[in-house]
N, C-alpha and C. Protein backbone atom coordinates (compact mmCIF):
# COMPACT_ATOMS: atom_id res chain seq x y z
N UNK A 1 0.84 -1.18 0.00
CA UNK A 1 0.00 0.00 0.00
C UNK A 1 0.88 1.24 0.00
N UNK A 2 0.76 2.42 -0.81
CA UNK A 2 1.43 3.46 -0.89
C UNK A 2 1.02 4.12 -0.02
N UNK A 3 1.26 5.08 0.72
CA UNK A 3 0.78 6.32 1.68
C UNK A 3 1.42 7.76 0.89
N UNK A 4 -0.22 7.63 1.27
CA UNK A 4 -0.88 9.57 0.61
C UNK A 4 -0.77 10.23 1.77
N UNK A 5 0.18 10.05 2.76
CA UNK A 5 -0.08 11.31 3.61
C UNK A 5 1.00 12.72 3.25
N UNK A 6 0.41 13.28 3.12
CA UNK A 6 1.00 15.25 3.18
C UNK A 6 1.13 15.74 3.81
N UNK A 7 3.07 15.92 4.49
CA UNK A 7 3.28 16.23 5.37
C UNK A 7 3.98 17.76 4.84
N UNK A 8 3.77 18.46 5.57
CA UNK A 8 4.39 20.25 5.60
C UNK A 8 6.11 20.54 6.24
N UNK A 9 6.37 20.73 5.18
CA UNK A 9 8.13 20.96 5.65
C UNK A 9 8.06 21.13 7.46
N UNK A 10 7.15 22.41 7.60
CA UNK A 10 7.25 23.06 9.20
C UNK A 10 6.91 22.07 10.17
N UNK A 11 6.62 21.17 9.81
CA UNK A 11 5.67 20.23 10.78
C UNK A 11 6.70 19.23 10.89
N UNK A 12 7.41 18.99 9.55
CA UNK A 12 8.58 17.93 9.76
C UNK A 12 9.93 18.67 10.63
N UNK A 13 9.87 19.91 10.31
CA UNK A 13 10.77 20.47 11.44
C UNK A 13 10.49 20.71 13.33
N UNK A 14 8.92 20.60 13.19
CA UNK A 14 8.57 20.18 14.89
C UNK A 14 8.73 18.97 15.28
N UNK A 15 8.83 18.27 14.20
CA UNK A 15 9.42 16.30 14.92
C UNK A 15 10.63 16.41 15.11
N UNK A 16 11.54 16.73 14.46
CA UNK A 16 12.73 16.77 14.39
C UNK A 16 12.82 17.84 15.60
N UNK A 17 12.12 18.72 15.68
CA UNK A 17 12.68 19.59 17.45
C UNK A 17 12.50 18.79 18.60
N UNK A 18 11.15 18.03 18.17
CA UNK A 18 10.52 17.00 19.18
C UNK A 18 11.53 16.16 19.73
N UNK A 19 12.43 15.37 18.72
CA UNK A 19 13.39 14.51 18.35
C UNK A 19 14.25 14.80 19.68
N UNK A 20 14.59 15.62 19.17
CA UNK A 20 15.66 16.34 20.07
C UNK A 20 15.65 15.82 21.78
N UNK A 21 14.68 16.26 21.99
CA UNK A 21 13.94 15.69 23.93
C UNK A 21 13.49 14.58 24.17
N UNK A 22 13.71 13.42 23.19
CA UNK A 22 13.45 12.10 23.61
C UNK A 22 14.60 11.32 23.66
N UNK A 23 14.75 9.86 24.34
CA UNK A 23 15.86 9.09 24.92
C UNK A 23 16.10 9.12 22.95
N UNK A 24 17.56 8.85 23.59
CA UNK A 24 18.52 8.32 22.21
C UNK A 24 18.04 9.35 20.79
N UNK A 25 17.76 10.39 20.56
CA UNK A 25 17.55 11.62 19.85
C UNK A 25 18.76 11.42 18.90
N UNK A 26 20.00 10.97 19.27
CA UNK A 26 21.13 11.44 18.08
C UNK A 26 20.74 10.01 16.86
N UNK A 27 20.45 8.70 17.51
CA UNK A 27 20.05 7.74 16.62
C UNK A 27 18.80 8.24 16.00
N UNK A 28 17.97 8.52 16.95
CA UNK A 28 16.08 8.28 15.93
C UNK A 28 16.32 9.57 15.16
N UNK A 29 17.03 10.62 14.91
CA UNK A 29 17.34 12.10 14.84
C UNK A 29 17.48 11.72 13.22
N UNK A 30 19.05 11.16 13.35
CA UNK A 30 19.86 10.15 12.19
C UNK A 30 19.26 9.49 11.13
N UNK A 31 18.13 8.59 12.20
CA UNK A 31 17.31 7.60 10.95
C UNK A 31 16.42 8.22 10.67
N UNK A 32 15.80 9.70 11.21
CA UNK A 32 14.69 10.31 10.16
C UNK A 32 15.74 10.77 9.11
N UNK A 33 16.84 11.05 9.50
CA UNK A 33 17.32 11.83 7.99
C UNK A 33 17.62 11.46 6.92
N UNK A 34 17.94 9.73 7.38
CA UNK A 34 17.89 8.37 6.27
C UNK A 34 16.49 8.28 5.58
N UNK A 35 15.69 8.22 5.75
CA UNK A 35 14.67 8.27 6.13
C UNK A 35 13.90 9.46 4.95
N UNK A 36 14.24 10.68 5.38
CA UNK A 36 13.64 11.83 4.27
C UNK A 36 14.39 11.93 3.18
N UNK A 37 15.79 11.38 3.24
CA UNK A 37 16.72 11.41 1.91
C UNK A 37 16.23 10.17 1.28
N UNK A 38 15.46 9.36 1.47
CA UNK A 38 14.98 8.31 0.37
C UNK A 38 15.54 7.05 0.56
N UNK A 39 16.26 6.91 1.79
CA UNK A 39 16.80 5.67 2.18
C UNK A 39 15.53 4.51 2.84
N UNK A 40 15.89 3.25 2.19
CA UNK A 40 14.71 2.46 2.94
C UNK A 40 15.03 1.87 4.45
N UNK A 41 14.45 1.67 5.10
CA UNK A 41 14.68 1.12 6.22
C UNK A 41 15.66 -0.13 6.30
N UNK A 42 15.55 -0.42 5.45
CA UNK A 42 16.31 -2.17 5.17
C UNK A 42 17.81 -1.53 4.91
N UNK A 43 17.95 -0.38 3.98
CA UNK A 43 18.79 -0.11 3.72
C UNK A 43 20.03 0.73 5.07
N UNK A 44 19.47 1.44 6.08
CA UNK A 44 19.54 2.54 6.72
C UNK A 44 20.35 2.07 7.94
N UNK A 45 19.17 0.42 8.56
CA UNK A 45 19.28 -0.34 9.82
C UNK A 45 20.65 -0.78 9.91
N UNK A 46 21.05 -1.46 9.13
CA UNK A 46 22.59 -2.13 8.94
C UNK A 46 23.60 -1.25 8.05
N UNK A 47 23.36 -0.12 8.21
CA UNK A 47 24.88 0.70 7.61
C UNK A 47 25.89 0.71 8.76
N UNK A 48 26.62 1.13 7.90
CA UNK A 48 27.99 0.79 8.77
C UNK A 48 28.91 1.92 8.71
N UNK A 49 30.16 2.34 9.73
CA UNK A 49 30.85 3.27 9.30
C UNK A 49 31.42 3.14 8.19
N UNK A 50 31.83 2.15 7.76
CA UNK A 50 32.51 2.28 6.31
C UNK A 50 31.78 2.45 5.36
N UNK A 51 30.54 2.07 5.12
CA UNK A 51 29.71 2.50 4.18
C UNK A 51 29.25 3.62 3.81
N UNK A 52 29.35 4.69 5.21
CA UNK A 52 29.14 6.21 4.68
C UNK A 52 29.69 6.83 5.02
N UNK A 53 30.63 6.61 5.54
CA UNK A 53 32.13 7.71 6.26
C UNK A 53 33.77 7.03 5.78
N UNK A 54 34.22 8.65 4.99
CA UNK A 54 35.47 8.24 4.56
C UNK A 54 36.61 8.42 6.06
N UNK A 55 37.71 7.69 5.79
CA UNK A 55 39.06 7.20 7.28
C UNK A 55 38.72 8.57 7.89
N UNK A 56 38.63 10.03 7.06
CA UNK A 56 39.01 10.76 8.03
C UNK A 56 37.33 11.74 9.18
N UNK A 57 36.60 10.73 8.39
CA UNK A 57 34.96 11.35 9.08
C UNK A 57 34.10 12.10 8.40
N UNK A 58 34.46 12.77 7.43
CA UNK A 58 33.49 12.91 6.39
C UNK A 58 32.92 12.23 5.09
N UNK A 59 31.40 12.44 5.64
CA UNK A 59 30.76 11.85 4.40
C UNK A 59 31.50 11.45 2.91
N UNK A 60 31.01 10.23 2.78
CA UNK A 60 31.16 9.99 1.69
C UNK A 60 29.79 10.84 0.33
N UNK A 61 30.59 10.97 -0.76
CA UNK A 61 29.58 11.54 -1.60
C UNK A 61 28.14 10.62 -2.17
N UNK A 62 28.51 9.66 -2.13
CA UNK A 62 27.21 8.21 -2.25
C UNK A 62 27.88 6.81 -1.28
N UNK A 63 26.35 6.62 -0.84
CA UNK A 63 26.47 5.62 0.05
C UNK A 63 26.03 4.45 -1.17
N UNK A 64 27.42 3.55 -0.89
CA UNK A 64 27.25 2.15 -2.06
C UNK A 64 26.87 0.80 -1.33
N UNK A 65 25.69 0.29 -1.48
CA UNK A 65 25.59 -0.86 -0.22
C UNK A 65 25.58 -1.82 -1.63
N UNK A 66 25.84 -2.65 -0.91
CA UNK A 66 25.95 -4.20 -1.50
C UNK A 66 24.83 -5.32 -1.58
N UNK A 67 24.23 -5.92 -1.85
CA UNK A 67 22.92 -6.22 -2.26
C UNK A 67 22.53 -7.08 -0.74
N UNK A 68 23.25 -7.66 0.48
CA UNK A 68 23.21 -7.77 1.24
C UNK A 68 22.30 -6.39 2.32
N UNK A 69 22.70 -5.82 1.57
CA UNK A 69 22.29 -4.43 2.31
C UNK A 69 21.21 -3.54 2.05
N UNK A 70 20.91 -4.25 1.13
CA UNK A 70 19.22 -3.77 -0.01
C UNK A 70 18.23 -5.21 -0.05
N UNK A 71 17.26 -4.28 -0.67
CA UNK A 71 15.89 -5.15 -1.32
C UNK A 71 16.68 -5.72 -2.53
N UNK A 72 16.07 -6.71 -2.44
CA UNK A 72 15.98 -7.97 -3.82
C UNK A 72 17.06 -8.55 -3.59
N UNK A 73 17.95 -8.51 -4.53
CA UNK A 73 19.14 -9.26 -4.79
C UNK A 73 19.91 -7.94 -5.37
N UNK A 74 20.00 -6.63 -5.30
CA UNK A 74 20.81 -5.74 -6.30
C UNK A 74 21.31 -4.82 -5.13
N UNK A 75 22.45 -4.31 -5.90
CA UNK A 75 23.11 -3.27 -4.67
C UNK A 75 22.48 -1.98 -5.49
N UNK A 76 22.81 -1.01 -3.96
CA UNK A 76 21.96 0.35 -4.49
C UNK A 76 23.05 1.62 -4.47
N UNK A 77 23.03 2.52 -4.63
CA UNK A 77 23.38 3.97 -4.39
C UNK A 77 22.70 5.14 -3.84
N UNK A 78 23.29 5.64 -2.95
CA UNK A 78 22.73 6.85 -2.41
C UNK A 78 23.23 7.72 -2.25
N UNK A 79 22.95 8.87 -3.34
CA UNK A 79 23.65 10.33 -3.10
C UNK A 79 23.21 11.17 -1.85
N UNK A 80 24.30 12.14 -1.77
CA UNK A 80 24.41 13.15 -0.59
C UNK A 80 24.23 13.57 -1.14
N UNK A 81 23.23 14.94 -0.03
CA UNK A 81 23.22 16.11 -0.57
C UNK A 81 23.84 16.57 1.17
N UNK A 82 24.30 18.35 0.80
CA UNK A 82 24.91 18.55 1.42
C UNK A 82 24.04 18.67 3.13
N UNK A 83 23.09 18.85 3.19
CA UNK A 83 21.87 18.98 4.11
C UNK A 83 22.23 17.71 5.03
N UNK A 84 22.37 16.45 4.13
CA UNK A 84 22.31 15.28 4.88
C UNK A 84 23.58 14.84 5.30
N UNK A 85 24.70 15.32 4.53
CA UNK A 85 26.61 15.56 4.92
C UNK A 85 26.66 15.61 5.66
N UNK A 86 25.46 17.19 5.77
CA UNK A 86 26.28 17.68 7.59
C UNK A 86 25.98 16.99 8.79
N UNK A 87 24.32 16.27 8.68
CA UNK A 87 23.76 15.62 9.45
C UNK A 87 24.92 14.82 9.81
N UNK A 88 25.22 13.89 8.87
CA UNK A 88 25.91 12.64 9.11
C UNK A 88 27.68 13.10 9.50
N UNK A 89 27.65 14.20 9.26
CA UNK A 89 28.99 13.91 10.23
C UNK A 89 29.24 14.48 11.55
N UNK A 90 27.75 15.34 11.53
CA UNK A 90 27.49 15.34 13.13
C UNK A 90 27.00 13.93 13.79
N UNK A 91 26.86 13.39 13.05
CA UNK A 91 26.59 12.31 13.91
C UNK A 91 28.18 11.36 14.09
N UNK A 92 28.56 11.26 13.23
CA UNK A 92 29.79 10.67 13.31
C UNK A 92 30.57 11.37 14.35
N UNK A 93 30.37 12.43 14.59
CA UNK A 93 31.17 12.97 16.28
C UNK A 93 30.45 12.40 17.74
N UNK A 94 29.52 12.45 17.08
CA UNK A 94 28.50 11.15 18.50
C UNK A 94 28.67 10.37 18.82
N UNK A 95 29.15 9.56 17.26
CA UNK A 95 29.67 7.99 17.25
C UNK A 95 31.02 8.11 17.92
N UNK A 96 31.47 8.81 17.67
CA UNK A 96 33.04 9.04 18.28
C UNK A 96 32.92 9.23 19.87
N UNK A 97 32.33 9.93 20.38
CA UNK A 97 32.13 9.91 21.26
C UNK A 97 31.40 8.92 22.17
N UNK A 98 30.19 8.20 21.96
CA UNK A 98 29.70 6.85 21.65
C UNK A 98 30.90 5.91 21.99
N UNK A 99 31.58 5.52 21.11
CA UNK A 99 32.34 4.43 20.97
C UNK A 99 34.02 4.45 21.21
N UNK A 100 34.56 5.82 21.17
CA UNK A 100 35.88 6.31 21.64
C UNK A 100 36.66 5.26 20.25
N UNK A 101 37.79 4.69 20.85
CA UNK A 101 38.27 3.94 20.28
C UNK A 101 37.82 2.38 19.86
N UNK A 102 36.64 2.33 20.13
CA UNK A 102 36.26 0.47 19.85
C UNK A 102 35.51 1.02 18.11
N UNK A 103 35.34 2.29 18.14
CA UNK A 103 34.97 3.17 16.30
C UNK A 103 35.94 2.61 15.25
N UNK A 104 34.92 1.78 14.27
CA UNK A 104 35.61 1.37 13.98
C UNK A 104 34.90 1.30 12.25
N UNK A 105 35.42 0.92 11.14
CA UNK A 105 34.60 0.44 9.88
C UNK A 105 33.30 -0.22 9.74
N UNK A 106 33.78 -1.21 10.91
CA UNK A 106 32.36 -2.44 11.18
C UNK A 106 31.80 -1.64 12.08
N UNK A 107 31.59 -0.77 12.47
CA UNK A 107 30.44 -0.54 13.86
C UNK A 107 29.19 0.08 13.11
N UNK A 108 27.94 -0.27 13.33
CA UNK A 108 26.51 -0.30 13.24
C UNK A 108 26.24 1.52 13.48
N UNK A 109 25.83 2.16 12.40
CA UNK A 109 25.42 3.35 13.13
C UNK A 109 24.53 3.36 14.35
N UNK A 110 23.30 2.17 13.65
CA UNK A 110 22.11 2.46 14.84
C UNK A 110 22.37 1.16 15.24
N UNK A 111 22.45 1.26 16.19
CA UNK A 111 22.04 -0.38 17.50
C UNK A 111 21.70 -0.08 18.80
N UNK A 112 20.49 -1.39 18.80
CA UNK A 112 19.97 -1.19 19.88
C UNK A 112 20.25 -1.04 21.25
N UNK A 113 19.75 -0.69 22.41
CA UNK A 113 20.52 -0.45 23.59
C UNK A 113 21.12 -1.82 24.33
N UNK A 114 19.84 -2.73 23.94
CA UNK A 114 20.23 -4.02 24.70
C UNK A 114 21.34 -5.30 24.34
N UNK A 115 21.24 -4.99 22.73
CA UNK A 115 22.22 -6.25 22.43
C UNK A 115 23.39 -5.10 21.66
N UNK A 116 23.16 -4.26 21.58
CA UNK A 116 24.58 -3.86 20.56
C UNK A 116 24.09 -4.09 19.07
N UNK A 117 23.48 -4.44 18.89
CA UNK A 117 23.19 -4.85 17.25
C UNK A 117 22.18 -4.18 16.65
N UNK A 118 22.01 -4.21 15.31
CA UNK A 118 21.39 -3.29 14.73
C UNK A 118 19.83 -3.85 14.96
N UNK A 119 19.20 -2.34 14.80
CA UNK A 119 17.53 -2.24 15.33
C UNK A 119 17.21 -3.19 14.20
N UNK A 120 15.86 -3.87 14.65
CA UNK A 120 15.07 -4.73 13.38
C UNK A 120 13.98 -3.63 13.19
N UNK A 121 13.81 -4.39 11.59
CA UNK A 121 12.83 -3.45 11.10
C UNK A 121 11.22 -3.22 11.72
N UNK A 122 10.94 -4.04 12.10
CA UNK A 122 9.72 -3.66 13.34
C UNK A 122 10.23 -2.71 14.66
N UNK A 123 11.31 -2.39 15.04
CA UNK A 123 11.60 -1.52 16.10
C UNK A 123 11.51 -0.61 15.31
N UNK A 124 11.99 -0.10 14.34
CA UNK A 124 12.34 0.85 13.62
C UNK A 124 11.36 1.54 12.87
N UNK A 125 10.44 0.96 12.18
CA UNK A 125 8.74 1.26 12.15
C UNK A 125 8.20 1.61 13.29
N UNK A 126 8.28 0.94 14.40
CA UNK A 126 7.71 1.16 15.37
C UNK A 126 8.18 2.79 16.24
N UNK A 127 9.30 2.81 16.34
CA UNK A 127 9.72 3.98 16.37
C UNK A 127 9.09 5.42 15.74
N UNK A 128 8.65 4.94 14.54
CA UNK A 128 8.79 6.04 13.15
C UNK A 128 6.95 6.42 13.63
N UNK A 129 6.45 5.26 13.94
CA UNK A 129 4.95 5.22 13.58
C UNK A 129 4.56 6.14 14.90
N UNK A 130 5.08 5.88 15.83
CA UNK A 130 4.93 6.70 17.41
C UNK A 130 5.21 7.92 17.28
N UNK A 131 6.15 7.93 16.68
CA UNK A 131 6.52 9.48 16.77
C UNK A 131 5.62 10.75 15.83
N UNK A 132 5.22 9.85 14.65
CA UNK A 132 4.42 10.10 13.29
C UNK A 132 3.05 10.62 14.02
N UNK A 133 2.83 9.56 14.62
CA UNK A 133 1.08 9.54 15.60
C UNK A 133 0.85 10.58 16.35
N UNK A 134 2.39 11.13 17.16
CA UNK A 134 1.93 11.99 18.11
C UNK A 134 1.69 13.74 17.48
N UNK A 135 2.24 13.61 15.95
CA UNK A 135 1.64 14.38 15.30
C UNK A 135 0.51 14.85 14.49
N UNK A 136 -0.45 13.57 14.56
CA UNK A 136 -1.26 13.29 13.90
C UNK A 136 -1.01 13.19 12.49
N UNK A 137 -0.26 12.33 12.13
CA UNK A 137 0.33 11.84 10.84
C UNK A 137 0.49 9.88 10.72
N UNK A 138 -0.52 9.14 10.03
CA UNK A 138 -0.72 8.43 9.54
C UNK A 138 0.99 7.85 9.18
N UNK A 139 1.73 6.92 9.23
CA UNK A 139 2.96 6.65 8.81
C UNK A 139 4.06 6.06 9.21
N UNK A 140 5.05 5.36 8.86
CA UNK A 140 6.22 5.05 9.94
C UNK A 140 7.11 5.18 8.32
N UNK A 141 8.66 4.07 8.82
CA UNK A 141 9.95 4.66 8.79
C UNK A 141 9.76 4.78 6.50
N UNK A 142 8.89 3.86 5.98
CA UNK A 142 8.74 4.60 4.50
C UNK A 142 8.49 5.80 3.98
N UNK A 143 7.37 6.53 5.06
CA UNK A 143 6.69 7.88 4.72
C UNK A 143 7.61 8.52 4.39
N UNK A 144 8.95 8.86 4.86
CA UNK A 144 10.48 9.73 4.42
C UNK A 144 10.54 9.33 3.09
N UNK A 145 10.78 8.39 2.51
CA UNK A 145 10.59 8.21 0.97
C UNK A 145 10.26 8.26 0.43
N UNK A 146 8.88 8.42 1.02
CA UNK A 146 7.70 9.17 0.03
C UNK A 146 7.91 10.26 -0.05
N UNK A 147 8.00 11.11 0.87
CA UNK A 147 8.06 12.33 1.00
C UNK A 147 8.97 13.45 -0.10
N UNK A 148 10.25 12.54 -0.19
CA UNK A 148 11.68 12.41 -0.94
C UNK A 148 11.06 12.63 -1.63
N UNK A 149 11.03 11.63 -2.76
CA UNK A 149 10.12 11.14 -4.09
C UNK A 149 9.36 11.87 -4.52
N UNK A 150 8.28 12.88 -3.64
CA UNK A 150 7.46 13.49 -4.00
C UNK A 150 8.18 15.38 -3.90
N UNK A 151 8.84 15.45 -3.61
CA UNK A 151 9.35 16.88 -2.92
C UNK A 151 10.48 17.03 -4.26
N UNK A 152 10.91 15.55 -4.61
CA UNK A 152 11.83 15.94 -5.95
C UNK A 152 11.56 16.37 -7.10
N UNK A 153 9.86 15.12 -7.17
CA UNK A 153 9.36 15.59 -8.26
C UNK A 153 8.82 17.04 -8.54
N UNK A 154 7.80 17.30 -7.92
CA UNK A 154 7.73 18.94 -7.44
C UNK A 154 8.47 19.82 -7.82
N UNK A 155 10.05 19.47 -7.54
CA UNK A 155 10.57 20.55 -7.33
C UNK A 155 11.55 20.42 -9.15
N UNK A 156 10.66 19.90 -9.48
CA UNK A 156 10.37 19.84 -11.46
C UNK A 156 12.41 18.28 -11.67
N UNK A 157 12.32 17.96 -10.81
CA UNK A 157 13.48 16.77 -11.08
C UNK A 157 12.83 16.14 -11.80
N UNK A 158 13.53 15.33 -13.16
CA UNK A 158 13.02 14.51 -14.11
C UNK A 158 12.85 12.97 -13.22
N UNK A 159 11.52 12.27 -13.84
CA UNK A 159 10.98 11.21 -13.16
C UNK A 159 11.88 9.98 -12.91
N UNK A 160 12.56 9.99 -13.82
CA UNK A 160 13.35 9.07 -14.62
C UNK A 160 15.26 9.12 -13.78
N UNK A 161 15.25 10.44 -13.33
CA UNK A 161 16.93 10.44 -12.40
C UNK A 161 16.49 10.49 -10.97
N UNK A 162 14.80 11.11 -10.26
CA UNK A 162 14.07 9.97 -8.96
C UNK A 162 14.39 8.55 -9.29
N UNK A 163 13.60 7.88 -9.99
CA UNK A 163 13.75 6.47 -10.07
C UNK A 163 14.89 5.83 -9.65
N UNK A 164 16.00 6.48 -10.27
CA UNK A 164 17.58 6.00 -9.79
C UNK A 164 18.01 6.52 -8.90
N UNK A 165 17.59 7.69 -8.29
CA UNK A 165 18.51 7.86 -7.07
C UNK A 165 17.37 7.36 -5.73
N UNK A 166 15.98 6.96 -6.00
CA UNK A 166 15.34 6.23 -5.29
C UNK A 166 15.91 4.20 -4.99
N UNK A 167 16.47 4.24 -6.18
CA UNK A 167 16.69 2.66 -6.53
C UNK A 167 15.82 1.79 -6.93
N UNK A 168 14.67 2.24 -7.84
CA UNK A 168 13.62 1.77 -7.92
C UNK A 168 13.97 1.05 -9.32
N UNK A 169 13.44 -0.48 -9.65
CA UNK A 169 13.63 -0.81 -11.00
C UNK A 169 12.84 -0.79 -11.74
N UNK A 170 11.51 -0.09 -11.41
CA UNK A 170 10.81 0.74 -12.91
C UNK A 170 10.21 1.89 -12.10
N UNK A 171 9.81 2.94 -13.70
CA UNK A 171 9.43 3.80 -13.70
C UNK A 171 8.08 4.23 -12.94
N UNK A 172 7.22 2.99 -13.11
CA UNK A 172 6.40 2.76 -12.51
C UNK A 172 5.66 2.82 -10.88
N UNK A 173 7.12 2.29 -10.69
CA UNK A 173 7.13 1.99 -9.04
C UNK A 173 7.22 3.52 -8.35
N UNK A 174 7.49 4.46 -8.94
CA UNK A 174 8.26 5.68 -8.54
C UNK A 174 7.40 6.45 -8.49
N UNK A 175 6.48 6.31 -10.10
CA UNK A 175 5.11 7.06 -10.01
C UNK A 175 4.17 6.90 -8.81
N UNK A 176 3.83 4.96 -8.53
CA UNK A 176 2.94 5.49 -7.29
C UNK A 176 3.21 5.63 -6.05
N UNK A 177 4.24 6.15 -5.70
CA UNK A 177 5.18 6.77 -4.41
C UNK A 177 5.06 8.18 -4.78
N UNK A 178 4.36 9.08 -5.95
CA UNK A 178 3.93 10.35 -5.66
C UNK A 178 3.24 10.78 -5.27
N UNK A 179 3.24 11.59 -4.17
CA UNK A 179 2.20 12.09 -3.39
C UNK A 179 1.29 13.20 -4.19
N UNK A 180 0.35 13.79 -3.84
CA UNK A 180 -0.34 14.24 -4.38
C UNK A 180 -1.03 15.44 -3.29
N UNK A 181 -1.27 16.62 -3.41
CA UNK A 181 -2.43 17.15 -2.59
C UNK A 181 -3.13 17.98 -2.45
N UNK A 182 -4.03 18.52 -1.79
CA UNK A 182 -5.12 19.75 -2.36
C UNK A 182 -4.51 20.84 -2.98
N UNK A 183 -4.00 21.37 -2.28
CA UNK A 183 -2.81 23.07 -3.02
C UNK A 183 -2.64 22.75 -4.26
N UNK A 184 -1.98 21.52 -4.84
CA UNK A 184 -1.22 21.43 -5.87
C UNK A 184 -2.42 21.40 -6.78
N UNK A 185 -3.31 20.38 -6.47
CA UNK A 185 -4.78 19.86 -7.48
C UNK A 185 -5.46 21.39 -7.54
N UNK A 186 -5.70 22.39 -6.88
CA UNK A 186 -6.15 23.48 -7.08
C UNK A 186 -5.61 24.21 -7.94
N UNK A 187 -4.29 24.55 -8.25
CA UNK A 187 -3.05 24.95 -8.68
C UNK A 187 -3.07 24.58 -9.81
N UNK A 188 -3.29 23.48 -10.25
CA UNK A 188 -3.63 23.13 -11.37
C UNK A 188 -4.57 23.24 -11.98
N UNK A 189 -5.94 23.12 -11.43
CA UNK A 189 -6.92 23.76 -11.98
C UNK A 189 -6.95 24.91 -12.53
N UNK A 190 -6.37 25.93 -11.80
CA UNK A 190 -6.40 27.29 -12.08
C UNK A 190 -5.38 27.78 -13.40
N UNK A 191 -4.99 26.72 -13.79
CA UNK A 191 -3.86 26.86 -15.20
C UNK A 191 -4.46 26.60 -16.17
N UNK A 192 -6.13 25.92 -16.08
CA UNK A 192 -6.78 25.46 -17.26
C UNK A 192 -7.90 27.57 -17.63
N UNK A 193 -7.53 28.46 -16.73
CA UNK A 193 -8.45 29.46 -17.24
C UNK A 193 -8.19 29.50 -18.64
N UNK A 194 -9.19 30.17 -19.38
CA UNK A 194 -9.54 31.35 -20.38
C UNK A 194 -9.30 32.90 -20.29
């Protein structure tokens, strides 16, 4: 099932303040930003320092996972933009701090408190959906991809370079991950005058 929910930049910036004042804020903080950059959950849960941080702590320019690390059987790509750079190498000073010297290539961005290991994807929904709720927003940890997807297209990106930097293997799939909503459907109407 796709989700049509329409969320407002400002509103995604009161979760993210919200974020801030709840236990473990620098992780759930992190995975919304995986999260609104178009990363899937599957993809996000098991990254690793080496996968998105170069030896000396800054971002890498695309995160390259290995099909272990994605849907299906195919490896994916994920570009930075600079918004999400900075995120991530503030977080990588967390991690540093976090982990001191046991920081390492193999260490898990997000893991859980109890075993050390990375969140499963039902914690991680579950997470997304609580936090979503207390805004009155329908959604957990996909809605960020939608959101992506739809905020690119909008913002007039061709359908066809979404698709690939979504990782999607048709065109198709991309289309019904566009959101849609009143403003815009009005907006359009009003282009058919005489």
């Amino acid at each position: 099932m796709v989700n049509k929910e329409f969320v407002k930049d400002s509103k995604l910036k009161d979760i993210l303040a919200y974020i801030k004042g709840i236990n473990h804020s620098e992780q759930i903080r992190m995975m919304f930003f995986c999260s609104l950059n178009g990363l899937r959950c599957i993809n996000f849960r098991c990254l690793q320092v080496k996968d998105v941080f170069n030896a000396d702590g800054t971002a890498k320019d695309v995160i390259d996972l290995s099909c272990d690390k994605n849907k299906g059987k195919f490896s994916a790509k994920y570009y930075i933009n600079n918004q999400f750079r900075r995120e991530l190498e503030n977080y990588f000073k967390y991690l540093t701090t976090k982990y001191g010297e046991k920081l390492d290539g193999n260490t898990y961005l997000f893991t859980s408190q109890k075993q050390n290991k990375p969140f499963n994807r039902v914690s991680i929904c579950r997470i997304f959906s609580t936090i979503y709720q207390k805004f009155g927003i329908h959604g957990a940890s996909h809605l960020g991809r939608h959101m992506f997807i739809t905020k690119m297209i909008n913002n007039g990106i061709n359908p066809f370079l979404v698709k690939q930097l979504v990782n999607h293997r048709n065109i198709q799939t991309t289309q019904r991950y566009y959101n849609t909503n009143p403003v815009q459907l009005l907006n359009a109407v009003e282009t058919a005058r005489i």
